[in-house]
Each structure stands twice: as structure tokens, then as C-alpha cells.
C-alpha atoms as a PDB file:
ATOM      1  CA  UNK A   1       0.000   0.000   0.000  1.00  0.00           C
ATOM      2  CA  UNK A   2       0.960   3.850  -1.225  1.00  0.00           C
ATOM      3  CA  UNK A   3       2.024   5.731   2.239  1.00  0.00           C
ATOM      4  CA  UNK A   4       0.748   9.162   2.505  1.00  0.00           C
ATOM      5  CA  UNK A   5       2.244  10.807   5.726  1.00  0.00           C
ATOM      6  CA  UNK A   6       2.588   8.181   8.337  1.00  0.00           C
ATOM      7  CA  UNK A   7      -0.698   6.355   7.082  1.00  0.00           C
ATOM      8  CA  UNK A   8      -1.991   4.502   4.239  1.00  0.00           C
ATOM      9  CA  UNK A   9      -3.147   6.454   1.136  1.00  0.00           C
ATOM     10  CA  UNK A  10      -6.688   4.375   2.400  1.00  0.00           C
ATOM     11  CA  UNK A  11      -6.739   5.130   4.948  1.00  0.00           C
ATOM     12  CA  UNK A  12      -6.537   8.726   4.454  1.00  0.00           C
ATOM     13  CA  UNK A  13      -9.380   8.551   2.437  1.00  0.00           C
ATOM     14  CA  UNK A  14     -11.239   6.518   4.778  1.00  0.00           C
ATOM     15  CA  UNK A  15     -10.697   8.899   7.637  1.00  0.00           C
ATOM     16  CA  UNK A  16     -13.188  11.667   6.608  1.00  0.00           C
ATOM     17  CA  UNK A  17     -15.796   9.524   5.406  1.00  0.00           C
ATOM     18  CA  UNK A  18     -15.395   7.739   8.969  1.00  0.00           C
ATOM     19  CA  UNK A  19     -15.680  10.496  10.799  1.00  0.00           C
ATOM     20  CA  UNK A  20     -18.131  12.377   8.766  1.00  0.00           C
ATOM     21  CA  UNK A  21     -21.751  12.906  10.849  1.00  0.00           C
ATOM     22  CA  UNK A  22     -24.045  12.206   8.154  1.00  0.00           C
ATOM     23  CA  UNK A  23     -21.711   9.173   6.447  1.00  0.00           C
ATOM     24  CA  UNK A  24     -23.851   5.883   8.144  1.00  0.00           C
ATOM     25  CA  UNK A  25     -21.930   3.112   6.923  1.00  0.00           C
ATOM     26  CA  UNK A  26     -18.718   2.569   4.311  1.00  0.00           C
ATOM     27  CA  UNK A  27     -17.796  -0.066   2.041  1.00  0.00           C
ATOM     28  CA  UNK A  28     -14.362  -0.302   0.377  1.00  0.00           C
ATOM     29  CA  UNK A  29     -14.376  -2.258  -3.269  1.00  0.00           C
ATOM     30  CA  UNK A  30     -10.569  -3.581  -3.309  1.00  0.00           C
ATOM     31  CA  UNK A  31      -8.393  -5.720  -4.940  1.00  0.00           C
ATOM     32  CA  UNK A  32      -9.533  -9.224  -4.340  1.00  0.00           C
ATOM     33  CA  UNK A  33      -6.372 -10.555  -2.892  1.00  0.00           C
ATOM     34  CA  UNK A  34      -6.385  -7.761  -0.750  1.00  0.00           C
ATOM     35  CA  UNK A  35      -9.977  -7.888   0.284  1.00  0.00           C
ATOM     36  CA  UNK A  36      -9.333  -9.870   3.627  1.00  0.00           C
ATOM     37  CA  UNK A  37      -6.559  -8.529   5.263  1.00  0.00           C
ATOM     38  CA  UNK A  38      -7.739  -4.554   4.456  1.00  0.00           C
ATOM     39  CA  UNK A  39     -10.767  -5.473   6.270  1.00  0.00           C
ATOM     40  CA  UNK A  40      -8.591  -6.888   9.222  1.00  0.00           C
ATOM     41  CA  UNK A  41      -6.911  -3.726   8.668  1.00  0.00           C
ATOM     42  CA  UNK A  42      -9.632  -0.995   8.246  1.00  0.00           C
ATOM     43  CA  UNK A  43     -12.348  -2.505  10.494  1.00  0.00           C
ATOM     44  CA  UNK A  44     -14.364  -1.383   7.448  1.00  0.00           C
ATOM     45  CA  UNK A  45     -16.884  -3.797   5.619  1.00  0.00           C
ATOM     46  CA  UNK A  46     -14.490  -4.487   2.558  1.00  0.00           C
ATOM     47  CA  UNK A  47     -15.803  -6.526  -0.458  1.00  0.00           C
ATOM     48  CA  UNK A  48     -13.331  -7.563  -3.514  1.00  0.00           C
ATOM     49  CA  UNK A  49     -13.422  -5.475  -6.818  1.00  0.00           C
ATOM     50  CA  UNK A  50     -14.136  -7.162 -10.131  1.00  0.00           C
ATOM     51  CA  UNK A  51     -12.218  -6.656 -13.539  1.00  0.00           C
ATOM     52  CA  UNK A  52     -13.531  -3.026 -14.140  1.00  0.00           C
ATOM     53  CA  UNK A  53     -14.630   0.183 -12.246  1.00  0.00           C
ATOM     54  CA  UNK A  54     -17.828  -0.643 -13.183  1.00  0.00           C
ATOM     55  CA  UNK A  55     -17.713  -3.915 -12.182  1.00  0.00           C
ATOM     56  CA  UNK A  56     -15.765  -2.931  -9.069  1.00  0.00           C
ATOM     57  CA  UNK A  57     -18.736  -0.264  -8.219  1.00  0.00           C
ATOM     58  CA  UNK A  58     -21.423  -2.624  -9.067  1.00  0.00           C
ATOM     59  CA  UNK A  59     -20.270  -5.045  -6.280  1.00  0.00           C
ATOM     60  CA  UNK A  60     -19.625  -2.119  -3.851  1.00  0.00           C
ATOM     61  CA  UNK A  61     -23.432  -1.215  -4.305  1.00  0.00           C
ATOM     62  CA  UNK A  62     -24.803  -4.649  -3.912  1.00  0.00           C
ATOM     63  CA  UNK A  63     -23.012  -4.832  -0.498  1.00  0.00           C
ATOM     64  CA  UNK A  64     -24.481  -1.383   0.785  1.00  0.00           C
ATOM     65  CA  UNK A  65     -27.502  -1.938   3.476  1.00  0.00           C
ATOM     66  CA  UNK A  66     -31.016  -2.491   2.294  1.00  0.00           C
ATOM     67  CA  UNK A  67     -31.389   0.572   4.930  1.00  0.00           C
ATOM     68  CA  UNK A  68     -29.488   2.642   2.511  1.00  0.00           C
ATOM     69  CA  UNK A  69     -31.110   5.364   0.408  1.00  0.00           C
ATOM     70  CA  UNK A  70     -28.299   7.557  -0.849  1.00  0.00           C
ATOM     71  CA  UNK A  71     -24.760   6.290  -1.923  1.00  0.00           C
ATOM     72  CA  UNK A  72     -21.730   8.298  -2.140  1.00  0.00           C
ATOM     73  CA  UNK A  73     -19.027   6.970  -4.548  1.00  0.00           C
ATOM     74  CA  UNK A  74     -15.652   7.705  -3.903  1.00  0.00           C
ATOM     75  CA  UNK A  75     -12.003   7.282  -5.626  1.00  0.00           C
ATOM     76  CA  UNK A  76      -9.026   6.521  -2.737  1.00  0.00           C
ATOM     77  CA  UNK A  77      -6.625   7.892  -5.044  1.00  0.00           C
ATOM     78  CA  UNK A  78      -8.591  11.365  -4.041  1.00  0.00           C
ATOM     79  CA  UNK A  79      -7.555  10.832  -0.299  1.00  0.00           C
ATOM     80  CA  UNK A  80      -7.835  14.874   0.609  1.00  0.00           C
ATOM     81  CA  UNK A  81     -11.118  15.301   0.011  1.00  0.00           C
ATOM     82  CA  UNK A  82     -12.327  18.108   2.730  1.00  0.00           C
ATOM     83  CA  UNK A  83     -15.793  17.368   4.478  1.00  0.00           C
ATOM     84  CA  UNK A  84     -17.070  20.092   3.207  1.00  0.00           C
ATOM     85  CA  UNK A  85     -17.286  18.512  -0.206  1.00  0.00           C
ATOM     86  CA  UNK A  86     -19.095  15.276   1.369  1.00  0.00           C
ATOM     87  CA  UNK A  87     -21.570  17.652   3.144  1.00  0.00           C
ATOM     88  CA  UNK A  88     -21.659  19.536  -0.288  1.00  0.00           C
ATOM     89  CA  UNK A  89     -22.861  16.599  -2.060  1.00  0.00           C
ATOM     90  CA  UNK A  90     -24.957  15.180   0.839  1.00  0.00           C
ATOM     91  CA  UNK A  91     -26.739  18.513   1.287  1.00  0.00           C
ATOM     92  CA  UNK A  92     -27.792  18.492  -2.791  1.00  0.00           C
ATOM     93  CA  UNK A  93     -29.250  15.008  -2.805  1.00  0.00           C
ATOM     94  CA  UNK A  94     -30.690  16.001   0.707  1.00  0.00           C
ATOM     95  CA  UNK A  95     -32.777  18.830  -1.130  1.00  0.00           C
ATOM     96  CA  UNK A  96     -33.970  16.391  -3.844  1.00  0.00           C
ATOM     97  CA  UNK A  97     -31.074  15.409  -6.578  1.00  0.00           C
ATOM     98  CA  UNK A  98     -30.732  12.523  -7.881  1.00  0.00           C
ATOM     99  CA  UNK A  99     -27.286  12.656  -8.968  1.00  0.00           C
ATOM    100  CA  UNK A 100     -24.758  14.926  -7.628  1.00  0.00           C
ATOM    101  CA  UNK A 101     -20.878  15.581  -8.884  1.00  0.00           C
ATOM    102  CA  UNK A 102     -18.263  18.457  -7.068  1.00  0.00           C
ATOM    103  CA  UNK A 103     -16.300  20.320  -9.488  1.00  0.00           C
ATOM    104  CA  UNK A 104     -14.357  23.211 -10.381  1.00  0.00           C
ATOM    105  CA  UNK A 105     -13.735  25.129 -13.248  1.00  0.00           C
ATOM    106  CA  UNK A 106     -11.283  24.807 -15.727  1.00  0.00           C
ATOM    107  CA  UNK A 107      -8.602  27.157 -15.493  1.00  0.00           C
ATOM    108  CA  UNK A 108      -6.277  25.820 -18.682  1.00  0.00           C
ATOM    109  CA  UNK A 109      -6.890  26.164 -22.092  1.00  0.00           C
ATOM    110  CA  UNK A 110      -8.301  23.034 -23.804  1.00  0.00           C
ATOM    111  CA  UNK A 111      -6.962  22.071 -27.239  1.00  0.00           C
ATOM    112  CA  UNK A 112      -8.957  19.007 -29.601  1.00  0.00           C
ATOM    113  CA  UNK A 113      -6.406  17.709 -31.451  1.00  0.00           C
ATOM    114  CA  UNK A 114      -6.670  14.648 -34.078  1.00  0.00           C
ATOM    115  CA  UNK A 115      -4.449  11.313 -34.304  1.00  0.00           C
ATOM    116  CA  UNK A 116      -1.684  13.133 -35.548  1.00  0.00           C
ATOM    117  CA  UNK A 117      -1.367  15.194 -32.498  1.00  0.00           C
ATOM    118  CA  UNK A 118      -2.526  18.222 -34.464  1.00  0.00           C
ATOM    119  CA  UNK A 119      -4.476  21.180 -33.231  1.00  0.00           C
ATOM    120  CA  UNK A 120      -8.050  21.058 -34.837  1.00  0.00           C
ATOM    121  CA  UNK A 121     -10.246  23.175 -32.388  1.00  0.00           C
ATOM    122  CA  UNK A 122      -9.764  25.638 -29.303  1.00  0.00           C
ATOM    123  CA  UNK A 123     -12.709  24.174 -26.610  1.00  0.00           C
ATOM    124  CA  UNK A 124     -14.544  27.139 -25.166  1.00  0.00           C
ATOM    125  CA  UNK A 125     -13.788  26.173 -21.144  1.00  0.00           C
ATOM    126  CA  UNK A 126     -16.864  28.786 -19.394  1.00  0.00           C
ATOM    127  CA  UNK A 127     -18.661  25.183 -19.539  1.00  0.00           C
ATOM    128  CA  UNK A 128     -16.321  23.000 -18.825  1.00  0.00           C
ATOM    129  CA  UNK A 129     -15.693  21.914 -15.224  1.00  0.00           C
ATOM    130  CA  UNK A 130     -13.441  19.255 -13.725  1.00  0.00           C
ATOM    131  CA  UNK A 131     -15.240  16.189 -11.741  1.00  0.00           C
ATOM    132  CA  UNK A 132     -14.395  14.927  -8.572  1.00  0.00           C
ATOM    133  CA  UNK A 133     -15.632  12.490  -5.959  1.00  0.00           C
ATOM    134  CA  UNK A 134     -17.230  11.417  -4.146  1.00  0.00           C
ATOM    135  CA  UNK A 135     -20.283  11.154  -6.297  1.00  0.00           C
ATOM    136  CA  UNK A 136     -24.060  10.796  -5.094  1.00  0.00           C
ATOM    137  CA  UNK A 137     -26.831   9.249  -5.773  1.00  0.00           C
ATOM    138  CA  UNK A 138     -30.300   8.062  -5.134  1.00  0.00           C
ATOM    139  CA  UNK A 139     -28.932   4.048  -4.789  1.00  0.00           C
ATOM    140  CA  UNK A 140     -31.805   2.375  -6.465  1.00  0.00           C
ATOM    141  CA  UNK A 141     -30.894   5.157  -9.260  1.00  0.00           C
ATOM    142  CA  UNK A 142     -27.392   4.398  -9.424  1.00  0.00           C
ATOM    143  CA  UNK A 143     -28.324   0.702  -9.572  1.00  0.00           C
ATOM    144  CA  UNK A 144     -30.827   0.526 -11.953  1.00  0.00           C
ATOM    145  CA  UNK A 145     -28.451   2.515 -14.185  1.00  0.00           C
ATOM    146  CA  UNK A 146     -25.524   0.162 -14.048  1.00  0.00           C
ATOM    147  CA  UNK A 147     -27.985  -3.164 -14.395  1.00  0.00           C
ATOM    148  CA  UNK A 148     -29.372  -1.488 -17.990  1.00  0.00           C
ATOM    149  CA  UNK A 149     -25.614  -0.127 -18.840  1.00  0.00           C
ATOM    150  CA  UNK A 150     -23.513  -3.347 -18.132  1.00  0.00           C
ATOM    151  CA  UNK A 151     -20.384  -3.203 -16.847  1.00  0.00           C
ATOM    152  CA  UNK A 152     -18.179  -0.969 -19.545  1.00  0.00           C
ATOM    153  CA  UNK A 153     -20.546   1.588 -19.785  1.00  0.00           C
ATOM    154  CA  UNK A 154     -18.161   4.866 -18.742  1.00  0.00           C
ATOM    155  CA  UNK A 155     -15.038   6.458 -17.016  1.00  0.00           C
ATOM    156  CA  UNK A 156     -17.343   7.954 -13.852  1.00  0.00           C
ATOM    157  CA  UNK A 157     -20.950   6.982 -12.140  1.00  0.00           C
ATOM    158  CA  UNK A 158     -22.304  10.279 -13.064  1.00  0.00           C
ATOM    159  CA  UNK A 159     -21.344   9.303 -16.716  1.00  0.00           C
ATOM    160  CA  UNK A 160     -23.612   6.258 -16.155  1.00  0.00           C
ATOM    161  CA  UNK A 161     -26.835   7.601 -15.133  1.00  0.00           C
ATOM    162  CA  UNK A 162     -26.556   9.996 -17.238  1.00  0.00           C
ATOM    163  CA  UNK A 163     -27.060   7.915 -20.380  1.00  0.00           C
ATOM    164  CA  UNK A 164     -29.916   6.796 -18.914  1.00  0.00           C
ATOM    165  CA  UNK A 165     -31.454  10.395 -18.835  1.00  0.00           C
ATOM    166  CA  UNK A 166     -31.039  11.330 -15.153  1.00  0.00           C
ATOM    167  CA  UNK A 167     -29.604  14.836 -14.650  1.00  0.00           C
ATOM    168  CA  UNK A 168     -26.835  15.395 -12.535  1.00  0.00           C
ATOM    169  CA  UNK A 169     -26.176  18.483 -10.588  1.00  0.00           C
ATOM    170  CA  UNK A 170     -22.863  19.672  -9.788  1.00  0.00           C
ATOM    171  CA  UNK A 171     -21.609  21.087  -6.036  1.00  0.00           C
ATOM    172  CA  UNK A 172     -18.792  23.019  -5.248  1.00  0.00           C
ATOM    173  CA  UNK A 173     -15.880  20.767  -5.165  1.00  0.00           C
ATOM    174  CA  UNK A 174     -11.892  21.211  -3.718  1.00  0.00           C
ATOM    175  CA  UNK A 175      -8.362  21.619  -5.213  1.00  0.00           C
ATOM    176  CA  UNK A 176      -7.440  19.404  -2.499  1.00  0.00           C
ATOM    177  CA  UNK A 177      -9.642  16.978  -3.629  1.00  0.00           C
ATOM    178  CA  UNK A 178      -7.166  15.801  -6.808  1.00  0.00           C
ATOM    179  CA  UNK A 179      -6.333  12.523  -7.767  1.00  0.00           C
ATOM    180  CA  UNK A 180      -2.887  10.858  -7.134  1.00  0.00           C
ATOM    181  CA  UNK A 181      -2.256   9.477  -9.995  1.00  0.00           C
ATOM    182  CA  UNK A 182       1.742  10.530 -10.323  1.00  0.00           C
ATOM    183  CA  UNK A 183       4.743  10.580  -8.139  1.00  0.00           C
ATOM    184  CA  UNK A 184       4.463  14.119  -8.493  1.00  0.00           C
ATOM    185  CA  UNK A 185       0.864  14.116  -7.125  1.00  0.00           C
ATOM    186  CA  UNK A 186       2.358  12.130  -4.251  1.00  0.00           C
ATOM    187  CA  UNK A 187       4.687  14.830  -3.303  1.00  0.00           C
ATOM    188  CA  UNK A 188       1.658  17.229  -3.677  1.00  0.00           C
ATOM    189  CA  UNK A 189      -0.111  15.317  -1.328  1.00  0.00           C
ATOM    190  CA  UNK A 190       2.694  15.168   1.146  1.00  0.00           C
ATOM    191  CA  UNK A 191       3.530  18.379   1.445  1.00  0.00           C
ATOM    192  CA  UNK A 192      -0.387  19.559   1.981  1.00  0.00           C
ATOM    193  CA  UNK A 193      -0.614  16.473   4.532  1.00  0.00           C
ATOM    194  CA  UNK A 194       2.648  18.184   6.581  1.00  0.00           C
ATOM    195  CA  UNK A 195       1.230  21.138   5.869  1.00  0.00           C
ATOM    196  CA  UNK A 196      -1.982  20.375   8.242  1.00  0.00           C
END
């Protein structure tokens, strides 16, 4: 496991949804030979992934309480997330969304270029926004919505129920909320972790 200050990048992540007032119960989707000994590890309900994200997500959801009304899906590699973004989200499908994403706004220019690696269009970016998780839902929503899409139906939830004309409303999400997917993210991550 990825060390992020003197912890576990998951358990980083874990740590605000854990402690979060309004977060009732969490389920990590993870490896499957790592299933066992994360759950020894995390004292978290841990169930193993499947080939894909979608897959992975799919079997996350079918081991969340019948109880359960509203889902939050999350990405570890996002381990900084601030609770304000959870309560963000939470507070959106608490008001009567289905869907929810955070985001923020692109701040770089956006270039479409073709196979050849040649500019062909300049992307207006006042529309554009960046997505984060966690990502809500109505569960029987976000279910219903991977049972008609399959298991390779897109690169995020929202992106799911989406095709399957549910609108999705977007929150105010956090810089700090980026994914580590570099060594150079890492060393992001550390220094706002020492920072704290």
C-alpha cells in the first residue's frame, strides 16, 4: 500500500468519510487478494473489486444496506477530500437530486487535437468543469443505471446515469480533492498532509 504521511493512502481517504456525521456506513471495493486482510486492517466492511470500475462499483453497491437510500461513490486515489465537499454533495441530494458531482472550473486552455497530435479546435472552457468524488446518488438510481448499462458503460458513475437520462447536478468541489495518480501528485499530497 501507497504511504501518505505516516498512514496509508486508504486510509486517508477513509478517515473523513469515517468520521463524517451524516456518512452511516462505508464499504471499500478492493483488490480481491487484498480484500481480507484490508478489512482486518480498516475494520471497514471491505468486499473484492471485479475486472472493471464498473464492475468494481457494481459489487460495492450490492453490499451497501437495504437501509441505505443515498450512496456516495468515492475514488481513494482522491484521499484529501475536505468534508465540506461530502456535506456539499450530501446537502444536494438532501434537497432532492438525484445525482450529484463536485467540481471546479477549468482554469487551462483546452486544445482538440486529431491522431496526428494536431491542433483542430480551441474548446470554449466557461462550460467545462473538472469532476471529482465522491459522487451521489439516489442508490436504487445508481443501480438501476448500471444493471441497464452493463459493466463498460463509462469512465465515472455520473457518466452512467446519465445515459440513462437522469440529470446530474454539480456542487462546489476542492483543489485538495485531486487525484494521485503521479509521483508528483504524491509529493503534492505530502507536502499539503505536513502542511496540516
Amino acid at each position: 500500500m501507497v504511504r501518505l504521511g505516516g498512514s496509508t493512502i486508504l486510509d486517508t481517504a477513509l478517515a473523513v468519510f469515517l468520521q463524517h456525521p451524516r456518512v452511516a456506513e462505508v464499504v471499500v471495493v478492493a483488490p480481491p487478494d487484498l480484500a481480507e486482510s484490508l478489512a482486518r486492517a480498516t475494520g471497514v466492511r471491505v468486499v473484492p473489486g471485479g475486472s472493471t470500475r464498473a464492475d468494481s462499483v457494481q459489487r460495492g453497491l450490492s453490499a451497501v444496506s437495504e437501509q441505505a437510500e443515498l450512496v456516495l461513490v468515492h475514488d481513494a486515489a482522491r484521499p484529501l477530500v475536505p468534508a465540506r465537499v461530502l456535506s456539499n454533495v450530501i446537502d444536494a441530494l438532501l434537497a432532492g437530486a438525484t445525482a450529484v458531482v463536485p467540481v471546479l472550473p477549468m482554469i487551462d486552455t483546452v486544445k482538440q487535437v486529431d491522431e496526428q497530435a494536431r491542433v483542430t479546435a480551441t474548446v470554449h472552457r466557461d462550460r467545462l468543469r473538472r469532476v471529482q468524488t465522491p459522487q451521489g446518488f439516489r442508490l436504487e438510481v445508481l443501480r438501476a443505471a448500471y444493471a441497464a448499462a452493463g459493466v463498460a458503460a463509462s469512465t465515472d458513475d455520473a457518466g452512467v446515469v446519465e445515459l440513462h437520462g437522469v440529470t446530474v447536478l454539480t456542487v462546489p468541489g476542492d483543489e485538495e480533492a485531486f487525484k494521485i495518480t503521479t509521483p508528483h501528485d504524491l509529493r503534492i499530497a505530502e507536502l499539503l498532509v505536513h502542511g496540516r
